[in-house]
Protein backbone atom coordinates (compact mmCIF):
# COMPACT_ATOMS: atom_id res chain seq x y z
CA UNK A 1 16.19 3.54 15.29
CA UNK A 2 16.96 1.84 11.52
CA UNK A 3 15.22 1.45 8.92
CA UNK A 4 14.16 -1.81 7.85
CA UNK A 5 12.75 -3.77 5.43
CA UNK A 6 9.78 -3.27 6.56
CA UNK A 7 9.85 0.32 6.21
CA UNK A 8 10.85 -0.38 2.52
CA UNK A 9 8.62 -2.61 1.62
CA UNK A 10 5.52 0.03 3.12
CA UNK A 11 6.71 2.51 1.22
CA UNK A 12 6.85 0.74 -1.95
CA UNK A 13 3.40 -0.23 -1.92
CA UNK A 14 2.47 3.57 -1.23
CA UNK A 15 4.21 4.38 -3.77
CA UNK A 16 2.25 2.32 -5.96
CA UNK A 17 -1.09 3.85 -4.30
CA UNK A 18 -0.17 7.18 -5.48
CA UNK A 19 0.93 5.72 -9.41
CA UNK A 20 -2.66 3.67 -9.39
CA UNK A 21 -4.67 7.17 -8.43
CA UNK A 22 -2.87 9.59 -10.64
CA UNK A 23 -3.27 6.65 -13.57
CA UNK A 24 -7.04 7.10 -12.33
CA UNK A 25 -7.34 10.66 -12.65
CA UNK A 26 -5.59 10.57 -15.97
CA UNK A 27 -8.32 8.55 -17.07
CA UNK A 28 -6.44 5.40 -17.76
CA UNK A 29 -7.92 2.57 -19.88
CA UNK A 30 -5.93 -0.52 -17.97
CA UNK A 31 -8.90 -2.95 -16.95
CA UNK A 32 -8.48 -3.02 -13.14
CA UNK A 33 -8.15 0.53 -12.36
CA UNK A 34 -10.29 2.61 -15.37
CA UNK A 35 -13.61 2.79 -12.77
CA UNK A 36 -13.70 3.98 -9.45
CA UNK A 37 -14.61 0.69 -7.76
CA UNK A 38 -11.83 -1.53 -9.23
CA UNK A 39 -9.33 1.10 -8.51
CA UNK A 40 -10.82 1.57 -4.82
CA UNK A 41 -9.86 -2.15 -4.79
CA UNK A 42 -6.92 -2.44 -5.79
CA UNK A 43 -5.67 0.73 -3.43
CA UNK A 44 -7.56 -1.68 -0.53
CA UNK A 45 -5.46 -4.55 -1.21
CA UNK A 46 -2.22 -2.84 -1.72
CA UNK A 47 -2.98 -0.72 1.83
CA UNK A 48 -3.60 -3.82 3.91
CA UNK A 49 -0.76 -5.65 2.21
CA UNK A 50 2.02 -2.51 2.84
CA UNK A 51 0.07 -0.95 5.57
CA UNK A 52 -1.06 -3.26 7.63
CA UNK A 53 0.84 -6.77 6.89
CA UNK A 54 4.34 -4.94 7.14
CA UNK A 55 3.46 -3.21 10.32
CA UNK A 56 6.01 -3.60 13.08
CA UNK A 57 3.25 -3.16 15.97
CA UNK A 58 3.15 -7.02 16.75
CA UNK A 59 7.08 -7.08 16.70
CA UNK A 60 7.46 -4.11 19.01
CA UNK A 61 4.23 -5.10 21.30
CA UNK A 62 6.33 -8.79 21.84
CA UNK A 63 9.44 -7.53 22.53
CA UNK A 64 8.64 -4.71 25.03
CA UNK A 65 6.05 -6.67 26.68
């Protein structure tokens, strides 16, 4: 089993989870992410964009089914 682009693009955006929480903790001052709530948000969108829309579950349930 390869990887694909899939698997690239997913680990981009977690990737760019973990740079949005440490820029939390280090008590950042960019707009979206200096409160709790805004960065909860934007870790939200960037987990159902990488996590969920680049999952290869529909792809794999279609062609063994």
């Amino acid at each position: 089993m390869k990887l694909t682009w899939k698997d690239v693009t997913s680990t981009v955006f977690m990737a760019a989870i973990v740079v949005i929480y440490a820029a939390f903790l280090n008590s950042t001052t960019a707009w979206l992410i200096s409160s709790a709530r805004g960065t909860a948000a934007a870790v939200l969108v960037l987990g159902i964009v990488g996590g969920c829309g680049m999952s290869a579950a529909a792809e794999h349930n279609r062609r063994y089914a």
